[in-house]
Protein backbone atom coordinates (compact mmCIF):
# COMPACT_ATOMS: atom_id res chain seq x y z
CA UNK A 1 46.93 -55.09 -5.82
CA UNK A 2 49.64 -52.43 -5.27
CA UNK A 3 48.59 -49.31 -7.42
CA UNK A 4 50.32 -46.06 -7.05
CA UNK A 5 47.04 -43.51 -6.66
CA UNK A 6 48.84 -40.52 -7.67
CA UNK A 7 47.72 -38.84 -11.02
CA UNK A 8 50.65 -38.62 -13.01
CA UNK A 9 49.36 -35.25 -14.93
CA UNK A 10 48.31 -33.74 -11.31
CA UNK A 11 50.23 -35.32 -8.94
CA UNK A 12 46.97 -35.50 -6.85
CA UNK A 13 45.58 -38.50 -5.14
CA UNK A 14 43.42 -40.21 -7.46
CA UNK A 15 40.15 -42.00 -5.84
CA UNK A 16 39.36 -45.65 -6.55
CA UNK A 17 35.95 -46.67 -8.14
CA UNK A 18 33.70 -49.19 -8.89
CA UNK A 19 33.45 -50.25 -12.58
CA UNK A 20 30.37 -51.51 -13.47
CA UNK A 21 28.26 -52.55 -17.01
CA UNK A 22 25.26 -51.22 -17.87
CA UNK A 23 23.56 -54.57 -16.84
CA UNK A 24 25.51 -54.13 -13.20
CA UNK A 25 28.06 -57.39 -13.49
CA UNK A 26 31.60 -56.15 -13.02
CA UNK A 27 33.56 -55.68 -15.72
CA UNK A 28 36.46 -58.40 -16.53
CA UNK A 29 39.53 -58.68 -19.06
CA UNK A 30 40.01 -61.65 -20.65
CA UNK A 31 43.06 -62.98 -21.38
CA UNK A 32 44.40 -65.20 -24.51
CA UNK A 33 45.80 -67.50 -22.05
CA UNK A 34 44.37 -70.39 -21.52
CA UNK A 35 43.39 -71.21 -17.58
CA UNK A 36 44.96 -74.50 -15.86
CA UNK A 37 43.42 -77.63 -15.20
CA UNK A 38 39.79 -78.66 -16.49
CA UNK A 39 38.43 -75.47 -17.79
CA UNK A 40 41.78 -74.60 -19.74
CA UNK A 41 41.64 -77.85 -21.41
CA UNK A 42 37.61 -76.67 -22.04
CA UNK A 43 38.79 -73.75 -23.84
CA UNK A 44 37.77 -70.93 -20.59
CA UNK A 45 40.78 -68.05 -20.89
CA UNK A 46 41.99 -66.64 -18.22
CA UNK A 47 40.21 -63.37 -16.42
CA UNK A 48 40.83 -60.88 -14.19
CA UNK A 49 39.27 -58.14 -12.05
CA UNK A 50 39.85 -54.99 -12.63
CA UNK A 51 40.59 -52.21 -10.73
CA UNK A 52 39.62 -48.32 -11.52
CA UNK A 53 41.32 -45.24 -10.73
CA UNK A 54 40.21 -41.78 -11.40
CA UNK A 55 41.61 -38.07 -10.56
CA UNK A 56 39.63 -36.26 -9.37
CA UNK A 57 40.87 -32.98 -10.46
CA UNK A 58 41.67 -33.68 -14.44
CA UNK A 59 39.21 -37.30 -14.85
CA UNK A 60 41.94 -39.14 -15.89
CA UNK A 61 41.39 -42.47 -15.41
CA UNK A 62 43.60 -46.06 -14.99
CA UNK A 63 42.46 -49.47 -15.38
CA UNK A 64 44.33 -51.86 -13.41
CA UNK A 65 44.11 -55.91 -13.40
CA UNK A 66 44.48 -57.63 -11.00
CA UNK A 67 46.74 -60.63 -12.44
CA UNK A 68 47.98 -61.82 -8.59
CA UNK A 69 44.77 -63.04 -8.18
CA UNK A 70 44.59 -66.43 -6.41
């Protein structure tokens, strides 16, 4: 994934982390979209990874997805 890590309130480097549920599975979004072949036609939507992103001098932080997963 190409993710500019620059803060855009700071213009510091911002530090990549993990993102993580209570339970410890990674967290996914979920898209309307239906996925191709067998499991689309079952109803499964597509996901995606996500990606987080977090300043380290103001906390801001950036949720990316990864939607050129293969």
């Amino acid at each position: 994934m190409d993710v500019d890590p620059r803060c855009p309130d700071c213009g510091v480097t911002m530090e990549e982390m993990k993102l993580r549920t209570d339970d410890g599975f990674k967290t996914k979004l979920v898209s309307d979209e239906a996925r191709g072949g067998l499991l689309g036609s079952l109803g499964m939507k597509e996901k995606y990874d996500v990606e987080a992103w977090v300043c380290p001098e103001c906390s801001l932080t950036r949720l990316y997805a990864d939607v050129d997963e293969s």
